[in-house]
N, C-alpha and C. Protein backbone atom coordinates (compact mmCIF):
# COMPACT_ATOMS: atom_id res chain seq x y z
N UNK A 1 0.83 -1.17 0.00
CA UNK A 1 0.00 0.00 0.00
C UNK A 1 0.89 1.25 0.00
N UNK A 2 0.54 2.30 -0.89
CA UNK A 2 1.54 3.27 -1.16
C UNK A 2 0.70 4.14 0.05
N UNK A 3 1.38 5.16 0.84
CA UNK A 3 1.03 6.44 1.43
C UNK A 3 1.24 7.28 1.48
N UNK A 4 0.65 8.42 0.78
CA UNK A 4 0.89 9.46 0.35
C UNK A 4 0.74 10.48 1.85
N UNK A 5 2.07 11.10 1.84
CA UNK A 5 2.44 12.41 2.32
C UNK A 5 2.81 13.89 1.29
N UNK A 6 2.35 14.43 2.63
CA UNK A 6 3.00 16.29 1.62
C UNK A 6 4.15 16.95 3.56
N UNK A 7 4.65 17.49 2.56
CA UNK A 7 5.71 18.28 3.69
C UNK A 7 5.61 19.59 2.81
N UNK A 8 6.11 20.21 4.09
CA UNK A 8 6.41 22.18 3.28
C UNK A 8 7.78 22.29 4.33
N UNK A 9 8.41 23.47 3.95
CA UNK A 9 9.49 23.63 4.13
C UNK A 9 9.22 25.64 4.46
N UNK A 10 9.11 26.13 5.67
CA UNK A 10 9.22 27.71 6.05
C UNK A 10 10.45 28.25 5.97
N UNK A 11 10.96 28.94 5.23
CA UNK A 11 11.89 29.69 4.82
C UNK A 11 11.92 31.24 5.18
N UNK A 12 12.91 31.81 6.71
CA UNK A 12 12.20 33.17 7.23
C UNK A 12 13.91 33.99 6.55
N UNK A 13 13.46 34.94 5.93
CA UNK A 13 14.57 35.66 5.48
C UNK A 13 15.34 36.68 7.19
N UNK A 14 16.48 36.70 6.53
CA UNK A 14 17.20 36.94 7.61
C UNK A 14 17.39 38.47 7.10
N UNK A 15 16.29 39.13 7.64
CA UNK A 15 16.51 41.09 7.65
C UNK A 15 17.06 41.59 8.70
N UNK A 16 17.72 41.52 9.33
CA UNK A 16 18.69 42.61 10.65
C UNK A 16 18.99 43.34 10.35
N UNK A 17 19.08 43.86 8.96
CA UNK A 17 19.44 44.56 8.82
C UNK A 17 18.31 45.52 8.26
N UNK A 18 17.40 45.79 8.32
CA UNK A 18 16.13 46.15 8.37
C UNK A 18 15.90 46.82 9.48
N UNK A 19 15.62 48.38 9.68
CA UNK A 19 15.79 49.43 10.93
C UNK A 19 14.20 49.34 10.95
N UNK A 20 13.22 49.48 10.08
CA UNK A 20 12.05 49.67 10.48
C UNK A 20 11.06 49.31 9.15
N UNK A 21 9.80 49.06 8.96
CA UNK A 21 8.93 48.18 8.24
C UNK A 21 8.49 49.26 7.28
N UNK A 22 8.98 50.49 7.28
CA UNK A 22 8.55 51.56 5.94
C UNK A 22 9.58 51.54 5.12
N UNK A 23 8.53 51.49 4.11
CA UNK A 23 9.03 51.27 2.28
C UNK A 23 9.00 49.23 2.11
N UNK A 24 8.37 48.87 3.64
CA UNK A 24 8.51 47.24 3.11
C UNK A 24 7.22 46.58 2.21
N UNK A 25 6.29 47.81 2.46
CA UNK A 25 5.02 47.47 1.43
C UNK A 25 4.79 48.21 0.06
N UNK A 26 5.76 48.43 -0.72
CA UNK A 26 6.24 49.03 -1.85
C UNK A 26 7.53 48.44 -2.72
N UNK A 27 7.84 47.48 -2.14
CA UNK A 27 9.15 46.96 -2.79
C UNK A 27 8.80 46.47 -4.79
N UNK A 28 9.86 46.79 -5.74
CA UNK A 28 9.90 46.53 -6.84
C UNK A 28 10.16 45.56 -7.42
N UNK A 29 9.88 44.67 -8.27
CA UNK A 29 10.36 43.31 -9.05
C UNK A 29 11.18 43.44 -9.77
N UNK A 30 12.78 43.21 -9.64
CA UNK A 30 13.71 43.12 -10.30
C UNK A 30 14.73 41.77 -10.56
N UNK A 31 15.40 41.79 -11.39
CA UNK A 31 15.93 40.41 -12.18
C UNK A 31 17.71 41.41 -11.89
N UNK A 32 17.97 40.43 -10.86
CA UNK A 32 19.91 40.08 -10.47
C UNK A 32 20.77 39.42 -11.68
N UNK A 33 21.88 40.09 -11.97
CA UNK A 33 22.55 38.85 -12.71
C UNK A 33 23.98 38.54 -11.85
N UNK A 34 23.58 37.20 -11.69
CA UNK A 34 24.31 36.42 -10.43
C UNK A 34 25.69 36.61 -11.02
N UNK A 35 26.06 36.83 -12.48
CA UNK A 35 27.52 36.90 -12.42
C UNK A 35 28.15 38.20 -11.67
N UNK A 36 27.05 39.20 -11.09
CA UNK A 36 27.79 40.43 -10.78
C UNK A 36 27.99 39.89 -9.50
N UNK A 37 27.55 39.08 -8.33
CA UNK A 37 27.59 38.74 -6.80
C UNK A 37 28.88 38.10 -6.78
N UNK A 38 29.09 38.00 -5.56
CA UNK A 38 30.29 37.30 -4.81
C UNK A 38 29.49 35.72 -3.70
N UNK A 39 29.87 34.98 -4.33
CA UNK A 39 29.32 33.51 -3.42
C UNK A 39 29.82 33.49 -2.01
N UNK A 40 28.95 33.22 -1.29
CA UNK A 40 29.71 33.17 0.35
C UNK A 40 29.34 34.49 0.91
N UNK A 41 29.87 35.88 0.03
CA UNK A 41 29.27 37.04 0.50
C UNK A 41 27.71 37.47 0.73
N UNK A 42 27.98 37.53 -0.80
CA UNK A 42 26.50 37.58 -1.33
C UNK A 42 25.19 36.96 -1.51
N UNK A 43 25.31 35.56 -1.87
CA UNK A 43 24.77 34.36 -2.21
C UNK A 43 25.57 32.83 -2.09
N UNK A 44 24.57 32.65 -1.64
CA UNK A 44 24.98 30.91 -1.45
C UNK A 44 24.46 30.42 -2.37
N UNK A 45 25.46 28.83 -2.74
CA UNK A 45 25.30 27.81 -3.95
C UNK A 45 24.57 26.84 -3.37
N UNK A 46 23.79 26.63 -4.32
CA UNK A 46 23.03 25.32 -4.01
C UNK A 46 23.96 24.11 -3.75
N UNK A 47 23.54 23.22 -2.88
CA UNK A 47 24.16 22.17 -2.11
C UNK A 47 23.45 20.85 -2.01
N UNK A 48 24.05 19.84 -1.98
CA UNK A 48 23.53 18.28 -1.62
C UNK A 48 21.79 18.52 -0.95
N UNK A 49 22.43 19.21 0.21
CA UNK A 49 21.64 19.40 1.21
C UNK A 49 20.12 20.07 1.02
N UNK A 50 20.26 21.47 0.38
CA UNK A 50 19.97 22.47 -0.11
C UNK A 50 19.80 22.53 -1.33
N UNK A 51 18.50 21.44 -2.66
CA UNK A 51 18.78 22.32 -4.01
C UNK A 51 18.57 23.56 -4.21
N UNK A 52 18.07 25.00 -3.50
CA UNK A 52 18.31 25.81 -4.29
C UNK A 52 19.36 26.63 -3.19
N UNK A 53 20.00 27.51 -4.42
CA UNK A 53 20.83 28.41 -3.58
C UNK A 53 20.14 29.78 -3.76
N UNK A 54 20.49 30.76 -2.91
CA UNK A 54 19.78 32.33 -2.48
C UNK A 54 20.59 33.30 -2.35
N UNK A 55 20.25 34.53 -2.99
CA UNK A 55 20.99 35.63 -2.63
C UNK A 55 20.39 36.44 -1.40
N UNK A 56 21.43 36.85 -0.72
CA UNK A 56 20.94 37.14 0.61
C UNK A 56 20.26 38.12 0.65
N UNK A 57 18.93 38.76 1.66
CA UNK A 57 18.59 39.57 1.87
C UNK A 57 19.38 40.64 2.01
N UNK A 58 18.91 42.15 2.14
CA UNK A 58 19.76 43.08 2.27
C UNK A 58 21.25 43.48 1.57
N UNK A 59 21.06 42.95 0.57
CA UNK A 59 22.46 42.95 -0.11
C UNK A 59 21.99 44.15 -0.93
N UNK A 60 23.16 44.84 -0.83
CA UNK A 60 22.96 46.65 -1.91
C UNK A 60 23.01 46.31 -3.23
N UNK A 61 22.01 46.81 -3.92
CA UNK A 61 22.22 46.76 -5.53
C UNK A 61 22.20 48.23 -6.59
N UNK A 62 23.00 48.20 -7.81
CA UNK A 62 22.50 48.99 -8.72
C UNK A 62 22.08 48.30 -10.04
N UNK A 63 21.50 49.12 -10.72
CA UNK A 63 21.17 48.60 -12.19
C UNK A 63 22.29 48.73 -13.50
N UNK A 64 22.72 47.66 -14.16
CA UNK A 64 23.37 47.63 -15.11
C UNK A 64 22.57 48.21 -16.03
N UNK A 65 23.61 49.54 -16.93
CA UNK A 65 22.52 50.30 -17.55
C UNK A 65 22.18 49.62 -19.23
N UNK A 66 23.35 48.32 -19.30
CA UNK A 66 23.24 48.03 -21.05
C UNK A 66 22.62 46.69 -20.68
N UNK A 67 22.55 46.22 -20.01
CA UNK A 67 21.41 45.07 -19.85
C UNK A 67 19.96 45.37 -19.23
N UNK A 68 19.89 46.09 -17.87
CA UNK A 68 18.83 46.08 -17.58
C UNK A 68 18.79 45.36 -15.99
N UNK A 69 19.62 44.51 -15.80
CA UNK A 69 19.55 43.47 -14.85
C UNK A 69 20.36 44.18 -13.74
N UNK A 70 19.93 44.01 -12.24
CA UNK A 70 20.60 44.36 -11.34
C UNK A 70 21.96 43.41 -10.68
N UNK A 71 23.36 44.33 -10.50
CA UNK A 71 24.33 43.50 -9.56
C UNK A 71 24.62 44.81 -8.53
N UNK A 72 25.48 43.99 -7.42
CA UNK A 72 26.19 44.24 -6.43
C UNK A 72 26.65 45.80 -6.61
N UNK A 73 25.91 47.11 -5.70
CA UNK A 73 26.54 48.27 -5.57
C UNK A 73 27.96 48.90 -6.05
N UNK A 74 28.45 49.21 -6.42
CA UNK A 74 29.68 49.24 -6.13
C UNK A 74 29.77 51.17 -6.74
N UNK A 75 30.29 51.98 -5.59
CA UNK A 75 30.40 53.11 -5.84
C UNK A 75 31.92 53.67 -7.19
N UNK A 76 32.31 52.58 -7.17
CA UNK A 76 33.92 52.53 -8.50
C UNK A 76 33.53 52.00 -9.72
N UNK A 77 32.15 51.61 -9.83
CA UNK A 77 31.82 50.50 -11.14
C UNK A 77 31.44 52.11 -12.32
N UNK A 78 31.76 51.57 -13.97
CA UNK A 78 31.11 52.16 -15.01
C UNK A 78 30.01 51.55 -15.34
N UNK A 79 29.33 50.58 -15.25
CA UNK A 79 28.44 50.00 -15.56
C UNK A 79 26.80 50.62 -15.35
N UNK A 80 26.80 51.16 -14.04
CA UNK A 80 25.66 51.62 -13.75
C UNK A 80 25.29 51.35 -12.22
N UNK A 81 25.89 50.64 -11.46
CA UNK A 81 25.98 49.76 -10.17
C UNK A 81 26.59 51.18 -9.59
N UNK A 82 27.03 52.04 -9.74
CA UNK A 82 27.26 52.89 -9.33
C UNK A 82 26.29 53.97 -8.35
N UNK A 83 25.36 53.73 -9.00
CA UNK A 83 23.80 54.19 -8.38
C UNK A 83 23.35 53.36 -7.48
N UNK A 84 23.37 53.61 -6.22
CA UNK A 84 22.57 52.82 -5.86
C UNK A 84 20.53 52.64 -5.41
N UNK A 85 20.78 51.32 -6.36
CA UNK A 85 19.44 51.26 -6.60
C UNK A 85 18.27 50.76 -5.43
N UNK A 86 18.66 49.83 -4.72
CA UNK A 86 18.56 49.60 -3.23
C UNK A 86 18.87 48.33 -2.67
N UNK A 87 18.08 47.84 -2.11
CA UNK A 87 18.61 46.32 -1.32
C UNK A 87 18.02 45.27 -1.77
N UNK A 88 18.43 44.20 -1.79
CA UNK A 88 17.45 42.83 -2.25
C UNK A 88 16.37 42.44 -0.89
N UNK A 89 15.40 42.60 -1.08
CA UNK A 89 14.36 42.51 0.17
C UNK A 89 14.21 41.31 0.55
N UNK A 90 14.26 39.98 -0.02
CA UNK A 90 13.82 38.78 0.69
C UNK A 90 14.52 38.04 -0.09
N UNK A 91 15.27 37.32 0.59
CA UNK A 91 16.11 36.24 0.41
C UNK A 91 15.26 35.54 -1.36
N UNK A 92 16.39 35.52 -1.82
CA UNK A 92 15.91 35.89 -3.62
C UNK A 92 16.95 34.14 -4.03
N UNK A 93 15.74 32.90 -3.86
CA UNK A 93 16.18 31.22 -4.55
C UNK A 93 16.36 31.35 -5.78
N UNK A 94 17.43 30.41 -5.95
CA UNK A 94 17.76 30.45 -7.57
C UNK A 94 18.15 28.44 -7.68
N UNK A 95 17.76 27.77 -8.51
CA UNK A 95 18.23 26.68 -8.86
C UNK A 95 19.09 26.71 -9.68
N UNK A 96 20.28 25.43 -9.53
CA UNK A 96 21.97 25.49 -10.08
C UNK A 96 21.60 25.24 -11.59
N UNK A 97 22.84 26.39 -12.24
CA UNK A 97 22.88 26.95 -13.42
C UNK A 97 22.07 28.34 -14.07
N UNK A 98 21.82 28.78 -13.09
CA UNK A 98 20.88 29.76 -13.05
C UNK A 98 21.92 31.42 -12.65
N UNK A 99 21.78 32.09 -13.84
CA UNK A 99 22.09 33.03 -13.65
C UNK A 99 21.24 34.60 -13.44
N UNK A 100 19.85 34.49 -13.96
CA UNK A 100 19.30 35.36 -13.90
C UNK A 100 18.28 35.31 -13.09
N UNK A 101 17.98 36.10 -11.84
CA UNK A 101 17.00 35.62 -10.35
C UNK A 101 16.48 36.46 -10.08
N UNK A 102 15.20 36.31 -10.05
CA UNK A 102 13.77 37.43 -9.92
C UNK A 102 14.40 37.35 -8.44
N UNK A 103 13.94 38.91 -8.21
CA UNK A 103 14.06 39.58 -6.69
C UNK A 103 13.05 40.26 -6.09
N UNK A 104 12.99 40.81 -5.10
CA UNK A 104 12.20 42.24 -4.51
C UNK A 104 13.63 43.37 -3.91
N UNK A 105 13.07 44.08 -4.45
CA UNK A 105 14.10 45.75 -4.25
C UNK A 105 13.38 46.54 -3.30
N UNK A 106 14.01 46.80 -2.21
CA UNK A 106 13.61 47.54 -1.01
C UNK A 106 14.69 49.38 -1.45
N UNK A 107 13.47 49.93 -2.07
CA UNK A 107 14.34 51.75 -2.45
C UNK A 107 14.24 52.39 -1.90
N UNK A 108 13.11 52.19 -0.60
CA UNK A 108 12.87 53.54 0.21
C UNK A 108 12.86 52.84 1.98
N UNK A 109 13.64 53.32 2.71
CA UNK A 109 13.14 52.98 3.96
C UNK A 109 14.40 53.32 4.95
N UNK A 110 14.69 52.46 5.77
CA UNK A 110 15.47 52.75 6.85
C UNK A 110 16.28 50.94 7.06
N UNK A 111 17.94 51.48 6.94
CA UNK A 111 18.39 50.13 7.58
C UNK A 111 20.25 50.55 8.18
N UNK A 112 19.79 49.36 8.32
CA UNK A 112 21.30 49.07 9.69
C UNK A 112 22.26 49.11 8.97
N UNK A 113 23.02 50.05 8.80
CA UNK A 113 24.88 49.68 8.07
C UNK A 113 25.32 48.69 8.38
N UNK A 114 25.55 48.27 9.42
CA UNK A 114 26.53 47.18 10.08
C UNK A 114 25.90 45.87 9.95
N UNK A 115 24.56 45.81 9.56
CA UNK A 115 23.79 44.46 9.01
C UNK A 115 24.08 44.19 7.45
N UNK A 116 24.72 45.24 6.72
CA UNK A 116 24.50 44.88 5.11
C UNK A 116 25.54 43.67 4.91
N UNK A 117 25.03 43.06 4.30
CA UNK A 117 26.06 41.52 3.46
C UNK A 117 26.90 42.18 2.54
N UNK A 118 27.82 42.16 2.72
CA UNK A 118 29.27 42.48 1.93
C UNK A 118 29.10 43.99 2.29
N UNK A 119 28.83 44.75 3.37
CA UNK A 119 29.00 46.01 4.05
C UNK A 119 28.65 46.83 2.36
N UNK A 120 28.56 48.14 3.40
CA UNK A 120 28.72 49.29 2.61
C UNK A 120 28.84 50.16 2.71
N UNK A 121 29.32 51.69 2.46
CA UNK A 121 29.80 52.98 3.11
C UNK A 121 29.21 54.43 2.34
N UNK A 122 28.27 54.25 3.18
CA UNK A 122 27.12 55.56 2.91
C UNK A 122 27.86 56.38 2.75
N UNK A 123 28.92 57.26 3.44
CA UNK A 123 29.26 58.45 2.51
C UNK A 123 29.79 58.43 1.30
N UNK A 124 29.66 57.04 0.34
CA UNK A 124 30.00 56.98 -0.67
C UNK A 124 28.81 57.14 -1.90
N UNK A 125 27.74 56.96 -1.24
CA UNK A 125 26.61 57.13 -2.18
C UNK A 125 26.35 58.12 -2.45
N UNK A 126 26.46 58.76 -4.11
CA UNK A 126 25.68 60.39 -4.59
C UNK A 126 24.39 59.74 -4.46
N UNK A 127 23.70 60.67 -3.84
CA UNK A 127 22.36 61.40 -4.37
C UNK A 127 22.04 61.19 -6.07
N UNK A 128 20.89 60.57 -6.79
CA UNK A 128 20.72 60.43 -7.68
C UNK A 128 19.16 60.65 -7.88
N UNK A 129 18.43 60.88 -8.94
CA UNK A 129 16.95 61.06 -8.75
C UNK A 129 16.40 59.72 -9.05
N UNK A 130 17.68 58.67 -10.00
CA UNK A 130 17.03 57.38 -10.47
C UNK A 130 17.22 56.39 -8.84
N UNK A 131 18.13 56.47 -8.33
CA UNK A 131 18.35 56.07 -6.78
C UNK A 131 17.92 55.96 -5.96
N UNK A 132 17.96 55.17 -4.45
CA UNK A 132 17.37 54.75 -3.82
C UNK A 132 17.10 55.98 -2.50
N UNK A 133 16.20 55.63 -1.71
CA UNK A 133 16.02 56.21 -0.85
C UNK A 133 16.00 55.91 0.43
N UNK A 134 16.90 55.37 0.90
CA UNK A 134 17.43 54.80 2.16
C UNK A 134 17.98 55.53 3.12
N UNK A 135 18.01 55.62 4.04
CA UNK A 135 18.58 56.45 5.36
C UNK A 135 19.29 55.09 5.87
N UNK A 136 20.82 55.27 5.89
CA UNK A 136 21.21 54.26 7.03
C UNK A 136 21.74 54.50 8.18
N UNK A 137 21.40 54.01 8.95
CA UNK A 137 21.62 54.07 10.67
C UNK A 137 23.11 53.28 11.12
N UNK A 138 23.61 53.97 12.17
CA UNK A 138 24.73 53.22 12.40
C UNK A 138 24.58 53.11 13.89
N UNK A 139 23.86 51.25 13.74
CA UNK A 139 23.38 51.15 15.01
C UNK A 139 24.61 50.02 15.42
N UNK A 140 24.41 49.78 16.85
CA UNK A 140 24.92 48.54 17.55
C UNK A 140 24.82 47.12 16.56
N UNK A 141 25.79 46.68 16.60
CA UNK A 141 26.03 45.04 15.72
C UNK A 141 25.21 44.47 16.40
C-alpha cells in the first residue's frame, strides 16, 4: 500500500538589517545577474543538502545600464551599479545553473549599516533622482 504524504518547508529571510517596516510594502520586481555577486558574500550555492541556492537579503544593488539586470553596488563601477538602486528585500532562490533571479528591491526605507552583506559605506553614495532612498543608521552590531 503506497502512502501518500506532503511536507512544506518555512523559509524566514534573515533582515537585521532592516531598521524599520517603511518602504517594506512598496518593494519593486527586479531580475539580479548572479555573475555580478560574490558567493559566500552575497549568495549561497546550491548544495547536496539544499537544491536551491539564495541571494541574501539586504544585499545593496544597482542597475546595469546596457542590460537592464541588477548587480552588487559598487560606488567605483562604469556599468551603472554605481547608483545605488537599493537592497534585495527577501532572500531571492535560484536553482543550479541559473544566472538570472527574480528579486524584490527595497528603495525607500530605513536600515542598519553594520547588518549589510558584503557592508557598505554611505558616505560613498551620490544622491541620484534614479536612486534609492534609504537612510542608514549606524546602530549597535
Amino acid at each position: 500500500m503506497i502512502q501518500p504524504y506532503t511536507t512544506s518547508v518555512t523559509v524566514t529571510a534573515d533582515r537585521d538589517w532592516l531598521a524599520s517596516r517603511h518602504g517594506t510594502d512598496s518593494t519593486e520586481t527586479i531580475t539580479l545577474d548572479l555573475n555580478k555577486f560574490t558567493k559566500g558574500t552575497h549568495y549561497v550555492e546550491p548544495s547536496p543538502g539544499n537544491i536551491h541556492g539564495f541571494v541574501r537579503s539586504g544585499v545593496p544593488v544597482g542597475r546595469i545600464t546596457t542590460s537592464g539586470l541588477y548587480g552588487v553596488y559598487d560606488p567605483a563601477a562604469t556599468d551603472g551599479r554605481a547608483v545605488l538602486a537599493g537592497l534585495v528585500y527577501a532572500e531571492a532562490a535560484y536553482t543550479p545553473g541559473t544566472t538570472k533571479v527574480p528579486a524584490a528591491l527595497f528603495w525607500h526605507g530605513t536600515a542598519k549599516v553594520q547588518k549589510i552583506p558584503g557592508g557598505i559605506d554611505p558616505s560613498k553614495i551620490v544622491a541620484n533622482p534614479a536612486g534609492a532612498q534609504i537612510r542608514f543608521l549606524a546602530v549597535g552590531a
